[in-house]
C-alpha atoms as a PDB file:
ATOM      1  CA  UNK A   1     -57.949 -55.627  -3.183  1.00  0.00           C
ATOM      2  CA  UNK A   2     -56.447 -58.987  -2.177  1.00  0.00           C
ATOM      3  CA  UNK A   3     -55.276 -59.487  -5.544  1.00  0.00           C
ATOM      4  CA  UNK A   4     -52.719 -56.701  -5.008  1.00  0.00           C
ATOM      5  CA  UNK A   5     -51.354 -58.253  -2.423  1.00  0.00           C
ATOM      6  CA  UNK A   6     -51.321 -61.696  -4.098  1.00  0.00           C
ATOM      7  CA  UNK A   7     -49.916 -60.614  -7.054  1.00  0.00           C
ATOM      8  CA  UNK A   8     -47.323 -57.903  -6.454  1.00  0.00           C
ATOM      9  CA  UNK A   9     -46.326 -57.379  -9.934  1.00  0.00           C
ATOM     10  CA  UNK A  10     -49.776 -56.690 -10.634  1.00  0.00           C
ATOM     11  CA  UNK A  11     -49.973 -53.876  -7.989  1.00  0.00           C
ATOM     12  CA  UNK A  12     -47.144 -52.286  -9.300  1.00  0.00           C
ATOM     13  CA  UNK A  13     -47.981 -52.479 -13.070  1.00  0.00           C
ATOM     14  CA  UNK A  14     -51.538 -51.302 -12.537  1.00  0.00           C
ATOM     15  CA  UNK A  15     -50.760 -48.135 -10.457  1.00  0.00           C
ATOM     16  CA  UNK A  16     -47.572 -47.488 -12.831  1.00  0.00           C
ATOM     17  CA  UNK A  17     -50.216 -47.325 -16.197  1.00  0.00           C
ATOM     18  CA  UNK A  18     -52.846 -45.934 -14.148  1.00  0.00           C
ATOM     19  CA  UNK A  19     -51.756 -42.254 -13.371  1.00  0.00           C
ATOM     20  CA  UNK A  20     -55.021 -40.795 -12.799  1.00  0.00           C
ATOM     21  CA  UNK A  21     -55.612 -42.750  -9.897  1.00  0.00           C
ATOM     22  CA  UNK A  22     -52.775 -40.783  -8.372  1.00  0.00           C
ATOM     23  CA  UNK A  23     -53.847 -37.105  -9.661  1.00  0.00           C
ATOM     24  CA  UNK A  24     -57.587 -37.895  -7.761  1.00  0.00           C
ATOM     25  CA  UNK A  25     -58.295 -34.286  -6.135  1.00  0.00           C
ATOM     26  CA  UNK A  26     -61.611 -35.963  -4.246  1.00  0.00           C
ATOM     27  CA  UNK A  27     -59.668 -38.310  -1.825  1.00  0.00           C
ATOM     28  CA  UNK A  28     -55.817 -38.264  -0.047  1.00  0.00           C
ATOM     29  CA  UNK A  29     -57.606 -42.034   0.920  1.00  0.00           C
ATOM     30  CA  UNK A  30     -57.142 -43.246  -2.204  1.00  0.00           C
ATOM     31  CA  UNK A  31     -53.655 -41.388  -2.636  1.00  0.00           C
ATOM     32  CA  UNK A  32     -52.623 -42.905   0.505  1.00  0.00           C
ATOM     33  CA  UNK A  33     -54.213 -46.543  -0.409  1.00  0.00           C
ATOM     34  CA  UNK A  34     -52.424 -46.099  -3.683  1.00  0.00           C
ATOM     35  CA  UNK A  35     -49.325 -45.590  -2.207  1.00  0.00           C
ATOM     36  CA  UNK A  36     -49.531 -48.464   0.591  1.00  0.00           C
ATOM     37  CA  UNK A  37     -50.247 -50.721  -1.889  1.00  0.00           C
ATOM     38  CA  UNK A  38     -47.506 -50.406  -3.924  1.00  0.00           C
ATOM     39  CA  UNK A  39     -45.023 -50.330  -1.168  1.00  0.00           C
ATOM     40  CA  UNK A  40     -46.538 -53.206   0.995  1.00  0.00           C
ATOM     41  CA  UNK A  41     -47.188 -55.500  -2.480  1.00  0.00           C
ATOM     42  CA  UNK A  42     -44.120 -57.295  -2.279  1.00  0.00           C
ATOM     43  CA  UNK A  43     -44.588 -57.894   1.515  1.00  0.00           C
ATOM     44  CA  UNK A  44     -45.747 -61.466   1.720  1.00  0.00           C
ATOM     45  CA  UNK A  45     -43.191 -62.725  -1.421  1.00  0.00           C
ATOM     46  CA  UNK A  46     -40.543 -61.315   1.635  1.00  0.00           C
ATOM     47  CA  UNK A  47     -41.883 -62.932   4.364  1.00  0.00           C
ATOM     48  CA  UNK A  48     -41.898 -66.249   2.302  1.00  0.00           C
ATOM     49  CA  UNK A  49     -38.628 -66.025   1.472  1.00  0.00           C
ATOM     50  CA  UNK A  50     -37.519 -65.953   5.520  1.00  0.00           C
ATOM     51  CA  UNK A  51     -37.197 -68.456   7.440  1.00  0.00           C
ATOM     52  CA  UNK A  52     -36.769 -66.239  10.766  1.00  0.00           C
ATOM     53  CA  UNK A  53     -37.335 -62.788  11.801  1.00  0.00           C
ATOM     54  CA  UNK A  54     -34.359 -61.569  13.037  1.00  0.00           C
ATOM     55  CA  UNK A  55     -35.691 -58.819  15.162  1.00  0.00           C
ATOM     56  CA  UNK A  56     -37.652 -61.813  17.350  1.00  0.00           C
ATOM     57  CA  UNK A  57     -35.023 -63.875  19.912  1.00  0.00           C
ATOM     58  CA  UNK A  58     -35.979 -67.902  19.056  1.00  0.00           C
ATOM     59  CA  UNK A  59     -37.208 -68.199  22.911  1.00  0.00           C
ATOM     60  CA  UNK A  60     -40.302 -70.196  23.469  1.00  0.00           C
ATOM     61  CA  UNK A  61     -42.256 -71.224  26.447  1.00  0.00           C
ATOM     62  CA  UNK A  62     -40.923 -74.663  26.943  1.00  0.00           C
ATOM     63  CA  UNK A  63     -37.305 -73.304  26.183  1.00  0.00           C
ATOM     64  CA  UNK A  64     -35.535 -70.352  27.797  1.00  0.00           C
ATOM     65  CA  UNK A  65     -32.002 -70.481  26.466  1.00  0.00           C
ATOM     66  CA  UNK A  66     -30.988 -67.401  25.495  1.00  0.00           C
ATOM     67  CA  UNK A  67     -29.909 -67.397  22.258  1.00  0.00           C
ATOM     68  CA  UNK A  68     -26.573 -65.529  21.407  1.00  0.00           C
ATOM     69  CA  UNK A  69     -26.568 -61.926  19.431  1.00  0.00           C
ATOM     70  CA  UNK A  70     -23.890 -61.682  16.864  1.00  0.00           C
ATOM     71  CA  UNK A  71     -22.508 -59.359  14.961  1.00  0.00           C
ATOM     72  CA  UNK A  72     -24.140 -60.764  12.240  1.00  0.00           C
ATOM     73  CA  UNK A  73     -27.796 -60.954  14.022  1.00  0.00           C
ATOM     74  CA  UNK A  74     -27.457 -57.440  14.473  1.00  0.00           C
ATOM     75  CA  UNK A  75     -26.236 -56.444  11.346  1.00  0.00           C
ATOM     76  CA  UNK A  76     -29.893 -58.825   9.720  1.00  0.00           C
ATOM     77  CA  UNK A  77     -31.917 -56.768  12.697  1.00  0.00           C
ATOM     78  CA  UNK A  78     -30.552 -53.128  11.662  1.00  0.00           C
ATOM     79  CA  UNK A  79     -30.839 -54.138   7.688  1.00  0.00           C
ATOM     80  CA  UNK A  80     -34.560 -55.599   8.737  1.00  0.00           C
ATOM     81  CA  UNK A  81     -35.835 -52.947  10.813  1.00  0.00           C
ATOM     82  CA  UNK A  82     -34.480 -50.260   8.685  1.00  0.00           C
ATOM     83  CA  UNK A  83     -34.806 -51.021   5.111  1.00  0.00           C
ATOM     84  CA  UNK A  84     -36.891 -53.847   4.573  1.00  0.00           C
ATOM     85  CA  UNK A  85     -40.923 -53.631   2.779  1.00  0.00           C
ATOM     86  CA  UNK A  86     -42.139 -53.938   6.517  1.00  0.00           C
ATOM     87  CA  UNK A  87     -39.876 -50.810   7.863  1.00  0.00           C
ATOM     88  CA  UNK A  88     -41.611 -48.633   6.247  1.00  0.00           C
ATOM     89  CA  UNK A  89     -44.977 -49.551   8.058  1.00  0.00           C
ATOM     90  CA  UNK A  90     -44.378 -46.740  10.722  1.00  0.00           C
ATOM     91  CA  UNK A  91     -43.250 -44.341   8.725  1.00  0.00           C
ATOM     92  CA  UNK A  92     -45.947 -44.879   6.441  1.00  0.00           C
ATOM     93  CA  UNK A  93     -48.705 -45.014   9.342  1.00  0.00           C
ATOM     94  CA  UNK A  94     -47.020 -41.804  10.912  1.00  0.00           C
ATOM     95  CA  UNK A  95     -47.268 -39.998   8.033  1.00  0.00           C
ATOM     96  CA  UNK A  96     -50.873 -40.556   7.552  1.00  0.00           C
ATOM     97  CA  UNK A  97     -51.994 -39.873  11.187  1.00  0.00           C
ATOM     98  CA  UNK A  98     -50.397 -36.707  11.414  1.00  0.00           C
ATOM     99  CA  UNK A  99     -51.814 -35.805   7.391  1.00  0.00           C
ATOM    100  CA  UNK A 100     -55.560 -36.617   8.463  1.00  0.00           C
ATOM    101  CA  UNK A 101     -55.070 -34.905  12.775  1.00  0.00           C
ATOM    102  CA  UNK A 102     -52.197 -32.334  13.210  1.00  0.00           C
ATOM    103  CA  UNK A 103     -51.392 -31.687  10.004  1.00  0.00           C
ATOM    104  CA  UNK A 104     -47.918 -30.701  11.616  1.00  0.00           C
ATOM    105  CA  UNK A 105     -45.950 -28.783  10.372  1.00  0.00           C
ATOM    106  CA  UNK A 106     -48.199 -26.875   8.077  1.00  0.00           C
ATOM    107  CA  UNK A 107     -45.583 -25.609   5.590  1.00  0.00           C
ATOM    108  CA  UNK A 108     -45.411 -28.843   4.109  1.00  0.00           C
ATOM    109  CA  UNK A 109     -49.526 -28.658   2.826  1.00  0.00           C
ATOM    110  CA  UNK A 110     -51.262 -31.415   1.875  1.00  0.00           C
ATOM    111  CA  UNK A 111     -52.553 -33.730  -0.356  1.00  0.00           C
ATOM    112  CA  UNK A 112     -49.860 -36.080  -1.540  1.00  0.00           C
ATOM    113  CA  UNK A 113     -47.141 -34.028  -1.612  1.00  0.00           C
ATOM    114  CA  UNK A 114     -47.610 -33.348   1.762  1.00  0.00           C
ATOM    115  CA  UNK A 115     -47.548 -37.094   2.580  1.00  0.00           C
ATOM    116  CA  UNK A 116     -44.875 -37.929   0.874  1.00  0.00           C
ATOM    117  CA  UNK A 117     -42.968 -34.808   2.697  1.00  0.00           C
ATOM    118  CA  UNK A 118     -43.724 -36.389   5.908  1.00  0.00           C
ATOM    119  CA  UNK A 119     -43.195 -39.642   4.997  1.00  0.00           C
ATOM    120  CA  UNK A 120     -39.831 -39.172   3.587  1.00  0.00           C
ATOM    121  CA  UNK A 121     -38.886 -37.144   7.065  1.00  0.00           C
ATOM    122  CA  UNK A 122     -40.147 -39.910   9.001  1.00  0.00           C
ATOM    123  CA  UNK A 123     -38.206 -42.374   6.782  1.00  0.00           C
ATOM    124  CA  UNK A 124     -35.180 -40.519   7.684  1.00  0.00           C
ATOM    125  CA  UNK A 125     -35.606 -40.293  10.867  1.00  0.00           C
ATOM    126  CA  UNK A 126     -36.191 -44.063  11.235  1.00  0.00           C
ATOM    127  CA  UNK A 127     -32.832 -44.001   9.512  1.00  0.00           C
ATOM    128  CA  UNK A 128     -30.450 -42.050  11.692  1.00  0.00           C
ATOM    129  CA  UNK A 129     -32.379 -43.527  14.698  1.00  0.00           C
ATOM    130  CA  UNK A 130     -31.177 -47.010  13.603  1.00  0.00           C
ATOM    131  CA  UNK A 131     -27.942 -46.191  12.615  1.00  0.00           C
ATOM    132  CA  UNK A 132     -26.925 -44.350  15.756  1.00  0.00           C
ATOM    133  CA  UNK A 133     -29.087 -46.922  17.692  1.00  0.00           C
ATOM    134  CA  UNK A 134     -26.902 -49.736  16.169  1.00  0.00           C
ATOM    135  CA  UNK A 135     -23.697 -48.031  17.429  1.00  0.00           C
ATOM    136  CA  UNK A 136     -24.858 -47.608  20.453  1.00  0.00           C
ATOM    137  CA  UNK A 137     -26.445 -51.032  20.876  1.00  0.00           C
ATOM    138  CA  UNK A 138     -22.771 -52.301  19.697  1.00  0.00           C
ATOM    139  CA  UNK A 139     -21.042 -50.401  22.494  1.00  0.00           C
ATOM    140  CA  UNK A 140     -23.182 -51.198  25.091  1.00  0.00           C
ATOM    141  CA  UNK A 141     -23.579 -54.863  24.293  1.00  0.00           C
ATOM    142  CA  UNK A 142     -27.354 -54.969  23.806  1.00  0.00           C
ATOM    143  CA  UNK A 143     -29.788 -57.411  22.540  1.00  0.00           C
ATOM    144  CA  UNK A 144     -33.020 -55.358  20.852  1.00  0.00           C
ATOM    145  CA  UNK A 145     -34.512 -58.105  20.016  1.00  0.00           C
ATOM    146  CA  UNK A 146     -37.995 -58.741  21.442  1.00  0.00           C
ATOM    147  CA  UNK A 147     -38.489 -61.589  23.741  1.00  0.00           C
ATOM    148  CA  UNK A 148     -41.945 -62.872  23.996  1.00  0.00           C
ATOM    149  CA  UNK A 149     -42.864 -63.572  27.450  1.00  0.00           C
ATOM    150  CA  UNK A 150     -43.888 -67.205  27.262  1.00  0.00           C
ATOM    151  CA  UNK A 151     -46.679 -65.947  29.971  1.00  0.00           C
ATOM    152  CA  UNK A 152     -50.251 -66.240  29.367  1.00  0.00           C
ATOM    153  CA  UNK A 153     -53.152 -63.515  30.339  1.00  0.00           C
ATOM    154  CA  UNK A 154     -53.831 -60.360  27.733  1.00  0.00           C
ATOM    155  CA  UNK A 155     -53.169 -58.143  30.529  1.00  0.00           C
ATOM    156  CA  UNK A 156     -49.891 -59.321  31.675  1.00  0.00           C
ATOM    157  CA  UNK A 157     -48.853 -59.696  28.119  1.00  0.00           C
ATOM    158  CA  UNK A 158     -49.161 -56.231  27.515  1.00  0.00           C
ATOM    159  CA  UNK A 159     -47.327 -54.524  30.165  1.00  0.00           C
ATOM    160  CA  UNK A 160     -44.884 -56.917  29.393  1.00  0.00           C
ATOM    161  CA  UNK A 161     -44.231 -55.891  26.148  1.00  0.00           C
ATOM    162  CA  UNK A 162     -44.662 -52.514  26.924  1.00  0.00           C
ATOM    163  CA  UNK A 163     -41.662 -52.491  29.300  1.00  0.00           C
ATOM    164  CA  UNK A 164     -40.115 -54.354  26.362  1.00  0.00           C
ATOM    165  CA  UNK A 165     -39.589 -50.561  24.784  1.00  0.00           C
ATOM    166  CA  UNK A 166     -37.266 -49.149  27.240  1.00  0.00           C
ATOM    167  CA  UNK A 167     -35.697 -52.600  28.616  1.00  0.00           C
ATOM    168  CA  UNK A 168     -33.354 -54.910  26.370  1.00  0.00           C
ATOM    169  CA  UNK A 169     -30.991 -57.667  27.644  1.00  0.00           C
ATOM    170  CA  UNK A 170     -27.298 -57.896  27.554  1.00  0.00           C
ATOM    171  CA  UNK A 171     -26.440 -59.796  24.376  1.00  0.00           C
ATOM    172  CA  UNK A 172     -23.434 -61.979  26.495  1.00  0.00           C
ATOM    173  CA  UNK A 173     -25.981 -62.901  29.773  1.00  0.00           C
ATOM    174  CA  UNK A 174     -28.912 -62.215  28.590  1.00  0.00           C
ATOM    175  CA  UNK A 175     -29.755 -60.198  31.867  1.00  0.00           C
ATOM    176  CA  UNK A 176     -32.167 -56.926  31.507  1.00  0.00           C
ATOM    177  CA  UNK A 177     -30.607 -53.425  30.900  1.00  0.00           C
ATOM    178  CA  UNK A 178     -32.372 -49.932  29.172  1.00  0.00           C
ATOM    179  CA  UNK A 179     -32.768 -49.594  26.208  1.00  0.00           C
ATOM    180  CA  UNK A 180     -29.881 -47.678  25.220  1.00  0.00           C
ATOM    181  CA  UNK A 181     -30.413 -47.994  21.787  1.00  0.00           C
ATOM    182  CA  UNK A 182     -33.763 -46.989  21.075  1.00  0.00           C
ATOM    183  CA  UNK A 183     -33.549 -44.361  23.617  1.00  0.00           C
ATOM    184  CA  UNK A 184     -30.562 -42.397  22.593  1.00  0.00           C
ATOM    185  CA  UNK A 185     -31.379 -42.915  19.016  1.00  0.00           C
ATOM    186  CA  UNK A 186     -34.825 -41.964  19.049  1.00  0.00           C
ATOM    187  CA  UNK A 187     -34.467 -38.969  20.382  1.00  0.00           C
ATOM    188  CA  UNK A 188     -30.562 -38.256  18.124  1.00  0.00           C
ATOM    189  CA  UNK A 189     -33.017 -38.981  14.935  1.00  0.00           C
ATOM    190  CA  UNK A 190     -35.358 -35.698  16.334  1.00  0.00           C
ATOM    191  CA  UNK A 191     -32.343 -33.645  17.299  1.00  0.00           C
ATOM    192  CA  UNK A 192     -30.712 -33.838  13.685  1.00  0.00           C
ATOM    193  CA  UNK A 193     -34.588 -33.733  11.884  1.00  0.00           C
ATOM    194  CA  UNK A 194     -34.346 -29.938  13.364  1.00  0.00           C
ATOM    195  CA  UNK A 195     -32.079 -29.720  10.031  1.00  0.00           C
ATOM    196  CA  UNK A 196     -35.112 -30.196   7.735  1.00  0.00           C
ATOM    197  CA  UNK A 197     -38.091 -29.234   9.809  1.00  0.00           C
ATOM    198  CA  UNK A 198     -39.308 -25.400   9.412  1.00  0.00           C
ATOM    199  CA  UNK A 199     -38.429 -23.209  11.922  1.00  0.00           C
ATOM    200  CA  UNK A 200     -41.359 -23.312  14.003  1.00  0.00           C
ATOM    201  CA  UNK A 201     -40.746 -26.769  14.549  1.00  0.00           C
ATOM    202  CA  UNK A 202     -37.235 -27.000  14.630  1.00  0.00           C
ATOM    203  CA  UNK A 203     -36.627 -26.165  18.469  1.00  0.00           C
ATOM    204  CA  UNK A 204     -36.001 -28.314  21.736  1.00  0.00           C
ATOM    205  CA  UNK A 205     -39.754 -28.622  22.831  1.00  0.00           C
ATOM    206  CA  UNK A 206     -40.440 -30.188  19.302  1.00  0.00           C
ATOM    207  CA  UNK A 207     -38.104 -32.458  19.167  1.00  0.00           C
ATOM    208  CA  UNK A 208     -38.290 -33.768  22.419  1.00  0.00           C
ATOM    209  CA  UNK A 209     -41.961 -34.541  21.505  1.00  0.00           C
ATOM    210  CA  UNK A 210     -40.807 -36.057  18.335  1.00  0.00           C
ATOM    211  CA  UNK A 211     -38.515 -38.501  20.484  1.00  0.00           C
ATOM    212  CA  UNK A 212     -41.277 -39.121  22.734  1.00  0.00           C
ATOM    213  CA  UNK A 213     -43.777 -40.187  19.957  1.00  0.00           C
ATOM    214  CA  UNK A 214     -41.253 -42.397  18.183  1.00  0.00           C
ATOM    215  CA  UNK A 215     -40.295 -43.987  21.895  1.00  0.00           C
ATOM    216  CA  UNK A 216     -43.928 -44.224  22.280  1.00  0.00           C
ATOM    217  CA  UNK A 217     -44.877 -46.346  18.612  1.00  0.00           C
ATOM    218  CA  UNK A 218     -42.102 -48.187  19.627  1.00  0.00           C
ATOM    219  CA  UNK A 219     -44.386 -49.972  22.340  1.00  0.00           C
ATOM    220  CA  UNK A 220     -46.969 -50.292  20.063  1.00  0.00           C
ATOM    221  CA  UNK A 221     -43.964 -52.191  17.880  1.00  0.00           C
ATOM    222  CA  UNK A 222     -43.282 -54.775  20.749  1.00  0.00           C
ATOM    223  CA  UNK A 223     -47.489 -55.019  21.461  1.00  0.00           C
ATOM    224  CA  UNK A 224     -47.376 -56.067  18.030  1.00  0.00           C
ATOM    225  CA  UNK A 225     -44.368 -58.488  18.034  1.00  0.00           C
ATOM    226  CA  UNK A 226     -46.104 -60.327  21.263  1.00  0.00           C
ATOM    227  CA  UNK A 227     -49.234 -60.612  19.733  1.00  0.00           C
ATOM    228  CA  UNK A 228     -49.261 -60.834  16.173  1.00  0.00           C
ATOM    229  CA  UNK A 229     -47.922 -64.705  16.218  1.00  0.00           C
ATOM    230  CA  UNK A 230     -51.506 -65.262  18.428  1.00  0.00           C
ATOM    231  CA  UNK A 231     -53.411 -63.676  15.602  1.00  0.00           C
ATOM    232  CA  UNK A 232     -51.522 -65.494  12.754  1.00  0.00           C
ATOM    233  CA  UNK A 233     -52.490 -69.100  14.357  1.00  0.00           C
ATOM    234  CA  UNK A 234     -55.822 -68.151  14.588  1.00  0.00           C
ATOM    235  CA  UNK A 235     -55.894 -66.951  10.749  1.00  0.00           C
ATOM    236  CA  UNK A 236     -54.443 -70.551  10.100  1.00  0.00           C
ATOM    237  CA  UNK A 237     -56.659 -72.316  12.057  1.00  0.00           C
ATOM    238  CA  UNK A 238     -59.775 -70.781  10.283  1.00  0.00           C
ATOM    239  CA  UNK A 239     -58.472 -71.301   6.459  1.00  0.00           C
END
């Protein structure tokens, strides 16, 4: 399997001249794998070609400036967080919890098609969440970016980045403010889904839940972000 994601062109030829892999009626595993593969096998070429993640503010433990948000820097964070390889990790994820728990809704079966039905409604909503999210983060002058907390302790870590889901920072002082962006876009993105969810689903109660869920995988997002550099130093240290 690592040589799909070492080799990306491989991944993509070998799935693209091996259809029956796709039409396997035994597993939605292997449908899923399949898919993941294909989309996440020109990850690591991406992440060699940055030289910063843009949706990370440069502040370290021995320095606390508070780096200025752009224009630009939020333009790189909405294309990054929206349309990049690596975007499409939650909407990917979401899909196949609710395929292998809920099933939710129903009318859209399951198998593959009914992956890639939720998948592409998740991708969208990921969309208009951003979008209006990016508007709104414009007005209000906010910085999305997560800031890691320079603290140590697991436990302190992770309320820390937790409250990093519904708390940003002013992009001029730098001084904590909601979330305004993920917040109001969130929960936009479930309103306007209620255009292309059946009708059972397409009411208040179910899209509030659907903005609740996506507000709450966003602190799994920032759990990641404050953790995942940890991980990656260990990985290096044991090559």
């Amino acid at each position: 399997m690592l040589v799909f994601f070492r080799f990306p062109g491989f991944a993509r030829s070998f799935f693209r001249n091996s259809p029956e892999l796709l039409s396997l009626k035994s597993s939605s595993v292997a449908r899923f794998a399949a898919l993941s593969l294909v989309l996440w096998g020109g990850l690591p070429r991406l992440h060699a070609q940055q030289h910063f993640d843009p949706t990370e503010a440069p502040v370290t433990e021995k320095s606390k400036t508070i780096a200025p948000f752009t224009t630009s820097d939020r333009v790189r964070f909405y294309y990054q967080t929206t349309f990049t390889p690596f975007a499409l990790t939650g909407p990917v994820l979401g899909a196949a919890v609710t395929q292998w728990t809920t099933r939710n809704p129903p009318e859209w079966g399951e198998g593959f098609p009914g992956f890639g039905r939720r998948l592409t409604s998740g991708f969208g909503r990921q969309v208009i969440a951003n979008t209006i999210g990016f508007g709104v983060g414009a007005i209000a002058h906010e910085d999305p970016r997560h800031y890691p907390t320079g603290q140590h302790g697991l436990w302190k870590r992770g309320l820390y980045a937790a409250r990093e889901s519904v708390i940003s920072r002013k992009d001029t002082t730098g001084a904590p403010m909601p979330a305004y962006s993920r917040i109001v876009g969130g929960y936009a993105a479930a309103f306007v889904s209620n255009a292309w969810y059946p009708a059972p689903f397409s009411n208040v109660h179910d899209a509030l839940w659907r903005g609740s869920t996506a507000l709450a995988s966003d602190v799994v997002w920032q759990e990641f972000k404050e953790f995942w550099p940890d991980v990656r130093r260990r990985l290096r240290f044991h090559r």
